[in-house]
Structure formats: C-alpha cells, structure tokens
C-alpha atoms as a PDB file:
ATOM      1  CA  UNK A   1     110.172  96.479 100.786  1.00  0.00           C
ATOM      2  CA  UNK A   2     110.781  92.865  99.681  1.00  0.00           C
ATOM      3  CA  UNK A   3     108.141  90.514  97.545  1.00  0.00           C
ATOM      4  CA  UNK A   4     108.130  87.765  96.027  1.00  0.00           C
ATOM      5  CA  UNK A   5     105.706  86.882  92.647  1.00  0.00           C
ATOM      6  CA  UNK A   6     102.274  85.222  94.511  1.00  0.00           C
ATOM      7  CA  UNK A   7     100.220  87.548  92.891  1.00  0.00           C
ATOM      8  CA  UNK A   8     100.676  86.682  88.993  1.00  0.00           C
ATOM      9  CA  UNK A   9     101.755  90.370  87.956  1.00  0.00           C
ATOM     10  CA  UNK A  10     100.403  93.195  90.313  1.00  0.00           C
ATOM     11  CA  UNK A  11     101.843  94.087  93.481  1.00  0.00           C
ATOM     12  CA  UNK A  12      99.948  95.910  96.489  1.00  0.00           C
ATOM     13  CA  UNK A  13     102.263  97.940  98.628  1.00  0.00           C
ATOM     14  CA  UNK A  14     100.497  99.215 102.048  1.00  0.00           C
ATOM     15  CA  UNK A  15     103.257  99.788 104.986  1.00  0.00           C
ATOM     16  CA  UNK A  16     103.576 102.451 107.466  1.00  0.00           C
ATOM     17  CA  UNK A  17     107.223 103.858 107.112  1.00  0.00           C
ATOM     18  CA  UNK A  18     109.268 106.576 109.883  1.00  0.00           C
ATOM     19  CA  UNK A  19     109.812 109.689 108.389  1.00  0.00           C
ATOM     20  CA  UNK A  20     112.834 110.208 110.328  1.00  0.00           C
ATOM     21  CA  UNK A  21     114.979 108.190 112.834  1.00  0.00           C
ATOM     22  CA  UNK A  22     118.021 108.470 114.987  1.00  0.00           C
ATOM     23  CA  UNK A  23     120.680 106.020 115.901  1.00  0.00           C
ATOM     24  CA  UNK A  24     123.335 106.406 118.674  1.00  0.00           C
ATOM     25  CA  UNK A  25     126.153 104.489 118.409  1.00  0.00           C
ATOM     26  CA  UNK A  26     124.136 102.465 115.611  1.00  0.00           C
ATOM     27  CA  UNK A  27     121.494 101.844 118.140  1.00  0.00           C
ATOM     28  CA  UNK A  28     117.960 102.983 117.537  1.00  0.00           C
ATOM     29  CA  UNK A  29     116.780 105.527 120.223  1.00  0.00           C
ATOM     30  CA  UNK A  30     113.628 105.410 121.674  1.00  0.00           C
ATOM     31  CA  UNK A  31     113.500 108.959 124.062  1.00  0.00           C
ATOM     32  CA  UNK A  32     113.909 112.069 122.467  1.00  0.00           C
ATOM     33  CA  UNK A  33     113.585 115.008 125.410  1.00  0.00           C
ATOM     34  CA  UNK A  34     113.492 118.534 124.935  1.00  0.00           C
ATOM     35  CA  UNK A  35     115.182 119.882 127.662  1.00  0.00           C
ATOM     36  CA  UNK A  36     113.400 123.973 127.399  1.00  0.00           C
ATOM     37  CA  UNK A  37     117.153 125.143 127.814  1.00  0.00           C
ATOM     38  CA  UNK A  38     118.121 124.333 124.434  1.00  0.00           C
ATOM     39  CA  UNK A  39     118.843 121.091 123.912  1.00  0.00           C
ATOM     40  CA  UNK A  40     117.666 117.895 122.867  1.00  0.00           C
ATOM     41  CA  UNK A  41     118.574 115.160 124.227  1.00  0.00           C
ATOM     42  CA  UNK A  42     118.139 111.546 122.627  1.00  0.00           C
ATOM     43  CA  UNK A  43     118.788 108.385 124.447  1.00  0.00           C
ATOM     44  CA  UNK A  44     119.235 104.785 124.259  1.00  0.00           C
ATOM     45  CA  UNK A  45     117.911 102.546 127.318  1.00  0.00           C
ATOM     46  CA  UNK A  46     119.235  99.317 127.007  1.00  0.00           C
ATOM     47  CA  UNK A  47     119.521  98.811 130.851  1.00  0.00           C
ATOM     48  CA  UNK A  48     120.271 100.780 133.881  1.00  0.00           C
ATOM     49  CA  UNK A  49     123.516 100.418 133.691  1.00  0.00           C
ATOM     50  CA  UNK A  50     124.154 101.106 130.285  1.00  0.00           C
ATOM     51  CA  UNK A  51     122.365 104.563 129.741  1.00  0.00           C
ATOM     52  CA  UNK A  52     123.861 106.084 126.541  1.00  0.00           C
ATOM     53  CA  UNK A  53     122.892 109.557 125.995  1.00  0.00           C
ATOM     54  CA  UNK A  54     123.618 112.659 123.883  1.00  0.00           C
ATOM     55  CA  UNK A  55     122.632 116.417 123.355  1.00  0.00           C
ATOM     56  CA  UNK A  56     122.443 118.563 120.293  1.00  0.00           C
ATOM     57  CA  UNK A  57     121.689 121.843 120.532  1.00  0.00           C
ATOM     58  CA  UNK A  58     117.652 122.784 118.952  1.00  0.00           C
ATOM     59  CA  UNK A  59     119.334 125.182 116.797  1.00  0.00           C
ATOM     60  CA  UNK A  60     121.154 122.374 115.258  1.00  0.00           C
ATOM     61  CA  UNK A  61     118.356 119.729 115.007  1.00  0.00           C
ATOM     62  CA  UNK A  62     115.718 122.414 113.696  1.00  0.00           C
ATOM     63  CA  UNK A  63     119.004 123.166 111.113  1.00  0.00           C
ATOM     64  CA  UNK A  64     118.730 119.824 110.100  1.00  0.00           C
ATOM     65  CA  UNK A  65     115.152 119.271 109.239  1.00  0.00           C
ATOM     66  CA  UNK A  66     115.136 122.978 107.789  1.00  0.00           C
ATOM     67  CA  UNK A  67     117.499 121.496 105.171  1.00  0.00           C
ATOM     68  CA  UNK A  68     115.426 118.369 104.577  1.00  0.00           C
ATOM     69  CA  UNK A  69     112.310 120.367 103.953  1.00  0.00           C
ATOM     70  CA  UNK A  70     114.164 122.726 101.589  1.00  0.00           C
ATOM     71  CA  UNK A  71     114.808 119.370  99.124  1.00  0.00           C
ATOM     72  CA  UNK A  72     111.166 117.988  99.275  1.00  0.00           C
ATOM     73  CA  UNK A  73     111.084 116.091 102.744  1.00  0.00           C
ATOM     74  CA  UNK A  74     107.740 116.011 104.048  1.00  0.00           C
ATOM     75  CA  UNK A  75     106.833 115.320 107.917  1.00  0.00           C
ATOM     76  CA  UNK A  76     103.357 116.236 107.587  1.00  0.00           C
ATOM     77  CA  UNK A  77     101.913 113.304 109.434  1.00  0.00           C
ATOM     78  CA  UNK A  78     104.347 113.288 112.274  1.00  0.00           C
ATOM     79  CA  UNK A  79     106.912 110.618 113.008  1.00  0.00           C
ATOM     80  CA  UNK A  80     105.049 107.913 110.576  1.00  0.00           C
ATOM     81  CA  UNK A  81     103.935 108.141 106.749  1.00  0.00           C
ATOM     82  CA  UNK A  82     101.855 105.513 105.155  1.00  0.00           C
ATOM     83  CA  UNK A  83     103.060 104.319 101.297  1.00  0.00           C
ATOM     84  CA  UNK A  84     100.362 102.997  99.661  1.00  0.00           C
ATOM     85  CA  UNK A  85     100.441 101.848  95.997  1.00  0.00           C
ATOM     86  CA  UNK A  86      99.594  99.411  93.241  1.00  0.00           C
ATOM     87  CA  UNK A  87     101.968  98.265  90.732  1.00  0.00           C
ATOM     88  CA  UNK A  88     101.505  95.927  87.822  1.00  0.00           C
ATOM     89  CA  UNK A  89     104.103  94.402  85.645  1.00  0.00           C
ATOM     90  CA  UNK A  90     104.298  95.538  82.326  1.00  0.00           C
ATOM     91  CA  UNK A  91     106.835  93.369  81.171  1.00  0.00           C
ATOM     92  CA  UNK A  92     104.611  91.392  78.851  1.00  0.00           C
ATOM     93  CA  UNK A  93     103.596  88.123  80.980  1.00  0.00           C
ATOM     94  CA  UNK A  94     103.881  87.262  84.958  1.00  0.00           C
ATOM     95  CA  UNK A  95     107.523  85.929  84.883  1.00  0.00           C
ATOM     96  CA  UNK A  96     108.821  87.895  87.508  1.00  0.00           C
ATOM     97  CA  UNK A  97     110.305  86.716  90.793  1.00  0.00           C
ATOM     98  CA  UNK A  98     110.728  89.431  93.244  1.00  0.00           C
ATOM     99  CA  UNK A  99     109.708  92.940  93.564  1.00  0.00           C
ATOM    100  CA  UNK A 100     111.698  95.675  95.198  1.00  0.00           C
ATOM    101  CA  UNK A 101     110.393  98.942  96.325  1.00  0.00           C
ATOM    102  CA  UNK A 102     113.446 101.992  97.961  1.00  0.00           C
ATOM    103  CA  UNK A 103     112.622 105.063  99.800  1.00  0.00           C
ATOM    104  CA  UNK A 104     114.708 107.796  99.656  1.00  0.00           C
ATOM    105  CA  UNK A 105     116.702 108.582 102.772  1.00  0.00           C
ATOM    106  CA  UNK A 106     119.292 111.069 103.605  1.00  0.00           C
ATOM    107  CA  UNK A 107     120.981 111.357 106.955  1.00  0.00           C
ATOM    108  CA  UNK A 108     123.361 113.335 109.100  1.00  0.00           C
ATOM    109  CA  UNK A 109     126.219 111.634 110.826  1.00  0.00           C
ATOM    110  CA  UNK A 110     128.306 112.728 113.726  1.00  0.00           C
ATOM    111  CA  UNK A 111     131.981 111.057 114.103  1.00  0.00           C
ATOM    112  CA  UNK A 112     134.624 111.222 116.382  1.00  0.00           C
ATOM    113  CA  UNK A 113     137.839 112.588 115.624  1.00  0.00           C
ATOM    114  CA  UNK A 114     139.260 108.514 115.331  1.00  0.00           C
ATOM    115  CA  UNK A 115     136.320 108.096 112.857  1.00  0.00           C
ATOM    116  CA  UNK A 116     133.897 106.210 114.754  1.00  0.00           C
ATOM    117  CA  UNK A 117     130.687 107.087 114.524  1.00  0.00           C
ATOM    118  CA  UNK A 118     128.508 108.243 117.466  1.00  0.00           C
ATOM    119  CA  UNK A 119     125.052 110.146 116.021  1.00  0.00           C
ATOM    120  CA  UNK A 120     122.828 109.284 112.939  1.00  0.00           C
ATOM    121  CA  UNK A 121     119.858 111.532 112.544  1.00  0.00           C
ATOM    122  CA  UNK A 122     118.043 109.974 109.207  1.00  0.00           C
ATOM    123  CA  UNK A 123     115.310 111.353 106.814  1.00  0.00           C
ATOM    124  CA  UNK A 124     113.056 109.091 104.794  1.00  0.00           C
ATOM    125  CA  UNK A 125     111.688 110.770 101.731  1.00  0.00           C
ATOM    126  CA  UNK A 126     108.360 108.610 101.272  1.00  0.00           C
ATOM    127  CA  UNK A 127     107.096 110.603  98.519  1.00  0.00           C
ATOM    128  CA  UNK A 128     110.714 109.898  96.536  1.00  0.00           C
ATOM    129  CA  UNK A 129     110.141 105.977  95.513  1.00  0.00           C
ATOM    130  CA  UNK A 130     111.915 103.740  93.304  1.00  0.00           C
ATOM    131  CA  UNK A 131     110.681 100.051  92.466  1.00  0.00           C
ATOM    132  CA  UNK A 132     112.462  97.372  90.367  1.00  0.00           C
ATOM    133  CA  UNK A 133     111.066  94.163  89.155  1.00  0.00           C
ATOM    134  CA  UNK A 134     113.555  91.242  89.072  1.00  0.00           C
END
C-alpha cells in the first residue's frame, strides 16, 4: 500500500487483502477444483483455446498451508483478510511525502528442470506488517 502526504501526519489504512493466491505460469488463476480423487486442480481461462491447467496432489497443498500455519499464517476469514489501521507520524512535524505499508508473504514455487517457472502458490501474512514513512 502506496500514499502520498494529504492528510498532514496520520494515515488511515482500510483495504481488503488475499490471504493466499496462486499463479500459473505467472498468471493469476481464477478456478481452483477439488477433484474428490485427490487432486486439486487450478486453472487459468484466458480463452477456449488457451486452457492452462495443473494438478497437485491434496496431500501436497494441505502440506503447504500446514507449514504456513506452523509460522503464524492465519486464514481465519477465508480467502480475504481486512487490514485496518491508523498511523500517525511521529517524526516531529508533517514533512513527509509518502507512506508505505508491506505484508508479509511467503510462497512456494514449482520450476521446470530448464528453470522456468510453472506454479506459485503464495501466502500473505496480514497480521506480519511493516510501514515506512519517506
């Protein structure tokens, strides 16, 4: 989250945030499918022609998240998580010109033996913040 000094020297953040996302091929999926034999299948439909799909077994996916909530991930609310805070600057007058807030995230990446990569299953830590006042 980007912002520029309107304010004088308090900032509100208030944005809904994923909790966790996948990419294939560096494209954003939008169909994740449980398949009951195993798998999950995520997908990208960009057209008809140009279905990209891939599989992962549950046992590796559940894997995944298991190690996320060991380090302090939390998916409590499902597939969104709201950030809501106040910040004012302490830096002794309003001279500021931008403030930046970072989430946390951690992913998992799947690459082909040439390097390329094909899967990105990402983790946003919402509760793990870091803001800087330029």
């Amino acid at each position: 989250m980007f912002c520029n000094n309107e304010n004088g020297g308090e900032v509100v953040v208030d944005v809904d945030v994923e909790t966790e996302s996948v990419k294939l091929e560096g494209q954003e999926t939008n169909l994740r499918e449980d398949s009951g034999d195993g798998v999950v299948w995520f997908s990208v439909l960009s057209d008809e022609k140009d279905d990209k799909k891939i599989g992962l077994g549950s046992v590796v996916v559940e894997r995944m998240k298991w190690e996320e909530e060991r380090f302090g991930w939390l998916n409590e609310a499902g597939e969104r998580s709201n950030i809501k805070r106040s910040e004012r600057f302490e830096g002794g007058s309003s001279h500021w010109k931008s403030y930046r807030c970072y989430v946390l995230i951690e992913s998992f990446e799947l690459t082909r033996m040439d390097g390329s990569l094909v899967f990105t299953y990402e983790f946003r830590h919402v509760d793990k913040l870091k803001s800087k006042w330029d």
